[in-house]
N, C-alpha and C. Protein backbone atom coordinates (compact mmCIF):
# COMPACT_ATOMS: atom_id res chain seq x y z
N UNK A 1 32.72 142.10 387.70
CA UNK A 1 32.77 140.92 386.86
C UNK A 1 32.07 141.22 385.54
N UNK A 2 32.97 140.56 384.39
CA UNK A 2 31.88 141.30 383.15
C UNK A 2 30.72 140.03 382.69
N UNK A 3 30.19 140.78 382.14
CA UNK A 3 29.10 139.64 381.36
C UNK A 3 29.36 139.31 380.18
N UNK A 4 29.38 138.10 379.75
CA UNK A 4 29.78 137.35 378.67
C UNK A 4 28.37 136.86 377.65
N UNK A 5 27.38 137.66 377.80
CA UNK A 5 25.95 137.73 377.41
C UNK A 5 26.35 138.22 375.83
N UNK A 6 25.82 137.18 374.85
CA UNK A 6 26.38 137.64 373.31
C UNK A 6 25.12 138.87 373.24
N UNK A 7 25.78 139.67 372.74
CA UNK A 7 24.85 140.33 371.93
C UNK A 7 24.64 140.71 370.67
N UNK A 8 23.74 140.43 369.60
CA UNK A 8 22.88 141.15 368.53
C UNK A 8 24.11 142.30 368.06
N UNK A 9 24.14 141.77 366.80
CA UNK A 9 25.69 143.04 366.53
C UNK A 9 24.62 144.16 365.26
N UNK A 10 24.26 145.02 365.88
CA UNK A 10 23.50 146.22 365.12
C UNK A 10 24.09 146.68 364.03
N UNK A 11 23.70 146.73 362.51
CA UNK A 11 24.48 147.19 361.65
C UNK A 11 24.71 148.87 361.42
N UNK A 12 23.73 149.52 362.25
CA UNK A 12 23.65 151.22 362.25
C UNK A 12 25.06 151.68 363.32
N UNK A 13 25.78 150.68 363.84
CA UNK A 13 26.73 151.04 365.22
C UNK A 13 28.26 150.80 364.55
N UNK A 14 28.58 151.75 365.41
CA UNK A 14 30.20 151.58 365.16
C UNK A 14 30.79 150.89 366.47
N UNK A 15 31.87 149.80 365.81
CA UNK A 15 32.81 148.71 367.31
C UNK A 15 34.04 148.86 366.46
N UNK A 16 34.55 148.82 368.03
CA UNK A 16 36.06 148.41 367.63
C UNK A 16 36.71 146.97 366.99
N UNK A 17 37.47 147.34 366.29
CA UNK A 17 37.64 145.98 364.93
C UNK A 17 38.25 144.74 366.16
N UNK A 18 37.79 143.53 365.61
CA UNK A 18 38.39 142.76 366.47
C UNK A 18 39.92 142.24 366.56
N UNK A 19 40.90 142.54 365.16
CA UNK A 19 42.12 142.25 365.07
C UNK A 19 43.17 143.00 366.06
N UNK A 20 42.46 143.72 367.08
CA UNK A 20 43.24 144.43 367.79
C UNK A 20 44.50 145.21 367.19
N UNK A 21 43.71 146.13 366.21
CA UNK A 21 44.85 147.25 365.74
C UNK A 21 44.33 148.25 366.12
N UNK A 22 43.31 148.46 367.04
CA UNK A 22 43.07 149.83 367.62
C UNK A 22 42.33 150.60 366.52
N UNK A 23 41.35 149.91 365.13
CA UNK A 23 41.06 150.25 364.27
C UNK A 23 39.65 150.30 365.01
N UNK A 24 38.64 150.94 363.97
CA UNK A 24 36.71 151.10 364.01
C UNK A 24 36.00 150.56 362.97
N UNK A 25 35.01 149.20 363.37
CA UNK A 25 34.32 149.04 362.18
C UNK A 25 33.21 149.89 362.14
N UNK A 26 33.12 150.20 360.90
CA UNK A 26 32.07 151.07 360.62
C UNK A 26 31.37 150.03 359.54
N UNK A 27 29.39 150.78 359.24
CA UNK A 27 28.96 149.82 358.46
C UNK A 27 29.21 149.83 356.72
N UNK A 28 29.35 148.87 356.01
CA UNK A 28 29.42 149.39 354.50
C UNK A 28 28.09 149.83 354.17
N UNK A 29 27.76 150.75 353.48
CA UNK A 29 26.55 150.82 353.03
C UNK A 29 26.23 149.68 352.10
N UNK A 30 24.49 149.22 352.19
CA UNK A 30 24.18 148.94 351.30
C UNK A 30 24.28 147.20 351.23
N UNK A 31 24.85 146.93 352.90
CA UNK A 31 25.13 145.85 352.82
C UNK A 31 25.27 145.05 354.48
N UNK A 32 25.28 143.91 354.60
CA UNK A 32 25.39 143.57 355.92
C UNK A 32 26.69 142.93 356.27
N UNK A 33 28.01 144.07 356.32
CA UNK A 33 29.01 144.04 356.34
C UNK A 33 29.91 145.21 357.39
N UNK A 34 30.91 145.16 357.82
CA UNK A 34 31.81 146.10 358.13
C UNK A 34 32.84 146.23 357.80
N UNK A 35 33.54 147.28 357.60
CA UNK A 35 34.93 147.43 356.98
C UNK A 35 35.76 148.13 358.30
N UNK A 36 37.03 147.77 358.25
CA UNK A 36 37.81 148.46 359.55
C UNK A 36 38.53 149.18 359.13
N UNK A 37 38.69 150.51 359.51
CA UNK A 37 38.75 152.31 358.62
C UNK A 37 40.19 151.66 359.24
N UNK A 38 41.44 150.76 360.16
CA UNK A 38 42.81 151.14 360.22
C UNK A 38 43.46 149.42 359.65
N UNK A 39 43.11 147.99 359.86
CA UNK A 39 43.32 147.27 359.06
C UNK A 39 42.47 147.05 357.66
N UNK A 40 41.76 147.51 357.02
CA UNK A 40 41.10 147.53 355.65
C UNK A 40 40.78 145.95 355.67
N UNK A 41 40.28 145.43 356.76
CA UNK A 41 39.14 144.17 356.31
C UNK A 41 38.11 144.61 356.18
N UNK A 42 37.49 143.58 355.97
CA UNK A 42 35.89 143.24 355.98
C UNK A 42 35.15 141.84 356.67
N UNK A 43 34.16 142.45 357.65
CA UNK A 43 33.56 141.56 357.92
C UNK A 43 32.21 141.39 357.87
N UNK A 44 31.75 140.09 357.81
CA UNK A 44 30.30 139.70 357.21
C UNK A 44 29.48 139.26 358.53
N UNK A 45 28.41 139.31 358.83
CA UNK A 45 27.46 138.87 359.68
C UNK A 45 26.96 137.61 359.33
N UNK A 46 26.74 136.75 360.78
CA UNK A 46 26.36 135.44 360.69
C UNK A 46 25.82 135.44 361.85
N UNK A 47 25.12 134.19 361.64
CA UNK A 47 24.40 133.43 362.72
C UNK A 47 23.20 134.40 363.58
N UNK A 48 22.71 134.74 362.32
CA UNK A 48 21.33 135.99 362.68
C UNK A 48 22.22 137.29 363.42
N UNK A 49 23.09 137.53 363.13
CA UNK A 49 23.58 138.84 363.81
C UNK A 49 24.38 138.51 365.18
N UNK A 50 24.59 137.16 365.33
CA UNK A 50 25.15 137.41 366.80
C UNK A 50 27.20 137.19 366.57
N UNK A 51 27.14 136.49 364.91
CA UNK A 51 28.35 136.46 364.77
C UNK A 51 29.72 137.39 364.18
N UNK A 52 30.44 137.95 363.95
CA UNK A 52 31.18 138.22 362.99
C UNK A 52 32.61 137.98 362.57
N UNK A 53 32.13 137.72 360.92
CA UNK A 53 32.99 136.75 360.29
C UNK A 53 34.04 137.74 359.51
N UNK A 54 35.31 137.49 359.95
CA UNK A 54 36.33 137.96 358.76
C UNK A 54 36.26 137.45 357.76
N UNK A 55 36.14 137.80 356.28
CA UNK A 55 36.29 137.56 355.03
C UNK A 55 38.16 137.72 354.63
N UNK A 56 38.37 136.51 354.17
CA UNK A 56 39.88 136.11 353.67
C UNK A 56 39.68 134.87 352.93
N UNK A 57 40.09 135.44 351.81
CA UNK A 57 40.09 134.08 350.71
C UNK A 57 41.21 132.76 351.24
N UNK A 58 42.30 133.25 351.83
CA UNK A 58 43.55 132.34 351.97
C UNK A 58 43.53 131.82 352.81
N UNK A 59 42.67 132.25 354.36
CA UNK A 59 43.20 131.63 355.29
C UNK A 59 42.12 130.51 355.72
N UNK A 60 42.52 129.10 355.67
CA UNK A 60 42.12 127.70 355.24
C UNK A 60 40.53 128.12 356.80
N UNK A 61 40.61 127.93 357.77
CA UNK A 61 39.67 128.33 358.97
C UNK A 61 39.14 129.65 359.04
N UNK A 62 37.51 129.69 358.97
CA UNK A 62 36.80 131.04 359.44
C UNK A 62 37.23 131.46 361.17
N UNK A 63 37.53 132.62 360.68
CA UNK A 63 37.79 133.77 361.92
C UNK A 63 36.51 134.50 362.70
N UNK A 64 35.74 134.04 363.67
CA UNK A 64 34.54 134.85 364.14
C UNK A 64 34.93 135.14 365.09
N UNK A 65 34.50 135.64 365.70
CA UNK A 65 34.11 136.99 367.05
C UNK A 65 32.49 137.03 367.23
N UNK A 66 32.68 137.15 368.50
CA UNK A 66 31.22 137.44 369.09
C UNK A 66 31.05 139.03 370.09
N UNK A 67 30.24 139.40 369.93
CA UNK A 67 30.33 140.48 370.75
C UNK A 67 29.06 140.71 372.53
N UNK A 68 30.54 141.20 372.97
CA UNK A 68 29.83 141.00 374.74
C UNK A 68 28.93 142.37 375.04
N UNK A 69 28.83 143.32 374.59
CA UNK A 69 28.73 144.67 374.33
C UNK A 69 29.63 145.32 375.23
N UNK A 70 30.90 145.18 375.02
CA UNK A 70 32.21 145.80 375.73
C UNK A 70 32.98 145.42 374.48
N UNK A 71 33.42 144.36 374.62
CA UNK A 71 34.30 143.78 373.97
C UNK A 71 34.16 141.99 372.87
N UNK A 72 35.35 142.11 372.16
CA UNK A 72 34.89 140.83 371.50
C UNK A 72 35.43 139.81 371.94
N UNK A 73 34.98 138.80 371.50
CA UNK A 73 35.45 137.40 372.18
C UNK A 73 35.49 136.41 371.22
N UNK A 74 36.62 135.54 371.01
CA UNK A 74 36.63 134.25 369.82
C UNK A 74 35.12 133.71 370.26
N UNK A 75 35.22 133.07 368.55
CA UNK A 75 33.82 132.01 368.87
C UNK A 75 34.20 130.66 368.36
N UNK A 76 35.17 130.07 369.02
CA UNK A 76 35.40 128.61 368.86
C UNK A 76 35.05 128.00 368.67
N UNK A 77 35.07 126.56 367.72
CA UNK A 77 33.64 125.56 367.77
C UNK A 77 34.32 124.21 368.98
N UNK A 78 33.65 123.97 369.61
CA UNK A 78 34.57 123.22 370.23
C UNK A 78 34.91 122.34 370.00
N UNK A 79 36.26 121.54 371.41
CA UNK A 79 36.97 121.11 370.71
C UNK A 79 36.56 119.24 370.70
N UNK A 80 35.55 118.84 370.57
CA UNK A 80 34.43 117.65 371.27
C UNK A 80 34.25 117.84 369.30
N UNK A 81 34.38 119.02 368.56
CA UNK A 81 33.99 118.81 367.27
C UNK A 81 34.48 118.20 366.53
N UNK A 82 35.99 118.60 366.43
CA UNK A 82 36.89 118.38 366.18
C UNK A 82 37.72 117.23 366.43
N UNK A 83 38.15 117.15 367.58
CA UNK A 83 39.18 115.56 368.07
C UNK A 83 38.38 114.76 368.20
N UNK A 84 36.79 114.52 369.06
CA UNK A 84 36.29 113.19 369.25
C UNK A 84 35.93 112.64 368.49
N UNK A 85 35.20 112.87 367.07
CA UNK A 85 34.94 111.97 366.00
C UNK A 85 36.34 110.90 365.48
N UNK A 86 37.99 112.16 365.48
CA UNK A 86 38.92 111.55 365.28
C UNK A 86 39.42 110.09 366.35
N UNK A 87 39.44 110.77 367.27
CA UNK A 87 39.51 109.82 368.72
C UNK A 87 38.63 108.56 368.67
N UNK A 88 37.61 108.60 368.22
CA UNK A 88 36.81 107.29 368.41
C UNK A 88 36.73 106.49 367.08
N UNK A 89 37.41 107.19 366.07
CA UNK A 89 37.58 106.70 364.83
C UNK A 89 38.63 105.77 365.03
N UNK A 90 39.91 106.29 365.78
CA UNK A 90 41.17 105.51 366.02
C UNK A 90 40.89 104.44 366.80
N UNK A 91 40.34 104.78 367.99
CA UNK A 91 39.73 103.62 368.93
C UNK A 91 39.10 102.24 368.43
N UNK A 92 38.23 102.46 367.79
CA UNK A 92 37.43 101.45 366.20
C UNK A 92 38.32 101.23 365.77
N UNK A 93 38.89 101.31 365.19
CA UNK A 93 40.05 100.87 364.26
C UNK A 93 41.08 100.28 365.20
N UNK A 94 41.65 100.39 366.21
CA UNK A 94 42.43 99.75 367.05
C UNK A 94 41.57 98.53 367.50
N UNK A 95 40.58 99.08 367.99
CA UNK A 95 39.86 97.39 368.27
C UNK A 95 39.56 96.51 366.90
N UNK A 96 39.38 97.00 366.06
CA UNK A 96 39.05 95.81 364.70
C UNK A 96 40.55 95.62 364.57
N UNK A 97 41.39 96.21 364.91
CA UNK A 97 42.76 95.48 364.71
C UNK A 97 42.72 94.32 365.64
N UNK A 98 42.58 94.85 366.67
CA UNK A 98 43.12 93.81 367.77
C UNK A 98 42.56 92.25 367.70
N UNK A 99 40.78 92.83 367.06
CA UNK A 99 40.25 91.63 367.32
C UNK A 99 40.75 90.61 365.58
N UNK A 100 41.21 91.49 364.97
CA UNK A 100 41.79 90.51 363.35
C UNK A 100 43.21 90.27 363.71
N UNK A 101 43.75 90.66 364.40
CA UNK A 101 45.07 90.05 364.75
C UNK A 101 45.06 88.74 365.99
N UNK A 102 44.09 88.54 366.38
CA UNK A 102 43.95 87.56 367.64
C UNK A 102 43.60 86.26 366.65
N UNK A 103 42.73 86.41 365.63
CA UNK A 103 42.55 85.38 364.70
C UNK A 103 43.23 85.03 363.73
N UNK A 104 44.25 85.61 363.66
CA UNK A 104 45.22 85.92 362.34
C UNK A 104 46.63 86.00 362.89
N UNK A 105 47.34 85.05 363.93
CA UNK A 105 48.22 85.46 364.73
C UNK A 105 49.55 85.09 363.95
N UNK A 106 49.23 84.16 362.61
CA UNK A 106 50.37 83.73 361.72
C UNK A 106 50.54 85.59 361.11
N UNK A 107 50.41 86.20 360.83
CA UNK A 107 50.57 87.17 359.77
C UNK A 107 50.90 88.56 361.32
N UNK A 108 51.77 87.92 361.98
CA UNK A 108 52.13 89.68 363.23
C UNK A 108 52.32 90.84 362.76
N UNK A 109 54.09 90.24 362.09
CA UNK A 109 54.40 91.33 361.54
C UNK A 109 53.53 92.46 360.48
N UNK A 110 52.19 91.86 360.00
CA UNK A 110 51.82 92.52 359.08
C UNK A 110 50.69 93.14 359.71
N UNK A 111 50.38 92.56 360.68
CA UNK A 111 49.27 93.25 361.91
C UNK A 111 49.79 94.31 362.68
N UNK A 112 51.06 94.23 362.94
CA UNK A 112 51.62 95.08 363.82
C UNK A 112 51.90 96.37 362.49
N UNK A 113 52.05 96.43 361.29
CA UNK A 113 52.35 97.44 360.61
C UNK A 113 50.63 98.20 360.57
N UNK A 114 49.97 97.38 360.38
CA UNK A 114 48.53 97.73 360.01
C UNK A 114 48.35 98.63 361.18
N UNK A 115 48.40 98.20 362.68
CA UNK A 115 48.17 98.57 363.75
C UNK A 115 48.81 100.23 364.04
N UNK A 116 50.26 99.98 363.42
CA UNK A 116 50.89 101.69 363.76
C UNK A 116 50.17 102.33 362.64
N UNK A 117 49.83 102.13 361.29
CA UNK A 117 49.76 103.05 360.56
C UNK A 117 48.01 103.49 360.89
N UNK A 118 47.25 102.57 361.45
CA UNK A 118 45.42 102.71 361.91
C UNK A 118 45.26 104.18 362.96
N UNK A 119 47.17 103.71 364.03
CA UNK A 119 47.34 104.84 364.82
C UNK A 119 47.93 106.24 364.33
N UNK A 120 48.76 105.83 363.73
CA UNK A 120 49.58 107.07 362.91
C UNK A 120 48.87 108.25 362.40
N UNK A 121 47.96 108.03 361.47
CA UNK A 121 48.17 108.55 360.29
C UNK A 121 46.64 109.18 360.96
N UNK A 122 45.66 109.20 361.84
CA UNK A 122 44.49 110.09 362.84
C UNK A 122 45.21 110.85 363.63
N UNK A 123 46.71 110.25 364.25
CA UNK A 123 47.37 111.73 364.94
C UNK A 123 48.02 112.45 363.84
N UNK A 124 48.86 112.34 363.09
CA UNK A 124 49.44 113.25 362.06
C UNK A 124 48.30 113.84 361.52
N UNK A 125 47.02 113.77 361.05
CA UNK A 125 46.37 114.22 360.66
C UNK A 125 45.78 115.47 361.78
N UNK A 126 45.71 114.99 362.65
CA UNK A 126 45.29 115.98 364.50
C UNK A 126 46.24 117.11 364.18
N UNK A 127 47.82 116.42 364.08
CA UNK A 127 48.71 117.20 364.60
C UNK A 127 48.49 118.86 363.09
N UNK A 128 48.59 118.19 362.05
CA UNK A 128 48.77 118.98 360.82
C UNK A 128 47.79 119.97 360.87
N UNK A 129 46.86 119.69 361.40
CA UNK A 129 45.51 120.04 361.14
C UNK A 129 45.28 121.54 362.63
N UNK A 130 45.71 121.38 363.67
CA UNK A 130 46.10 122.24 364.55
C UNK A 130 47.53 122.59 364.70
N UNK A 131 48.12 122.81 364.01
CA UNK A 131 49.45 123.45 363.26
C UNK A 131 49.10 124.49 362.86
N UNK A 132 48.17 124.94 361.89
CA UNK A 132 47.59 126.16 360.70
C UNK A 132 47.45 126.94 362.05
């Protein structure tokens, strides 16, 4: 069984790049970085050494890796970060609907539009947003 124990990524050591091209990071001199001698990235150290970050101007989400001292492993933020603030945002908002439409029962039709778009527009945003 392996161990999933992060370890301290040493800048004097050579690892295998995490994009799985069978490439070697080696260290840049002069800096707290690695470059991968067969895809030509670069990656930067974080989170006191236990993280590493691909550097890419374009791509909208940071790419980390953690290292097990075997192998690397995503470092996800989870997903409690991400959806539940959205999730309980919608929830709030569905109940302040519900409870302004119970007092306001002349104006439906305009409650019921309020109501899809309170729902709508926190999932399209979910959906767009885990699309990339």
């Amino acid at each position: 069984m392996q161990s999933y124990k992060i370890h301290k990524i040493d800048l004097s050591q050579d690892y295998p790049c995490p994009c799985r091209c069978r490439g070697r990071l080696s260290p840049i001199a002069l800096t707290e970085a690695f470059g991968c001698l067969q895809c030509q990235h670069i990656f930067v150290l974080g989170d006191e050494g236990r993280v590493l970050e691909k550097l890419v101007t374009h791509y909208p989400y940071k790419q980390t890796w953690r290292w097990t001292g075997s192998q690397w492993y995503r470092a996800r933020s989870g997903w409690r970060e991400n959806v539940l603030p959205i999730c309980l945002l919608s929830i709030a908002a569905l109940l302040a609907w519900l409870f302004l439409a119970r007092f306001f029962e002349n104006l439906a039709f305009v409650w019921v539009l309020v109501g899809l778009m309170l729902t709508l527009v926190p999932v399209i945003h979910l959906l767009s947003s885990y699309r990339r």
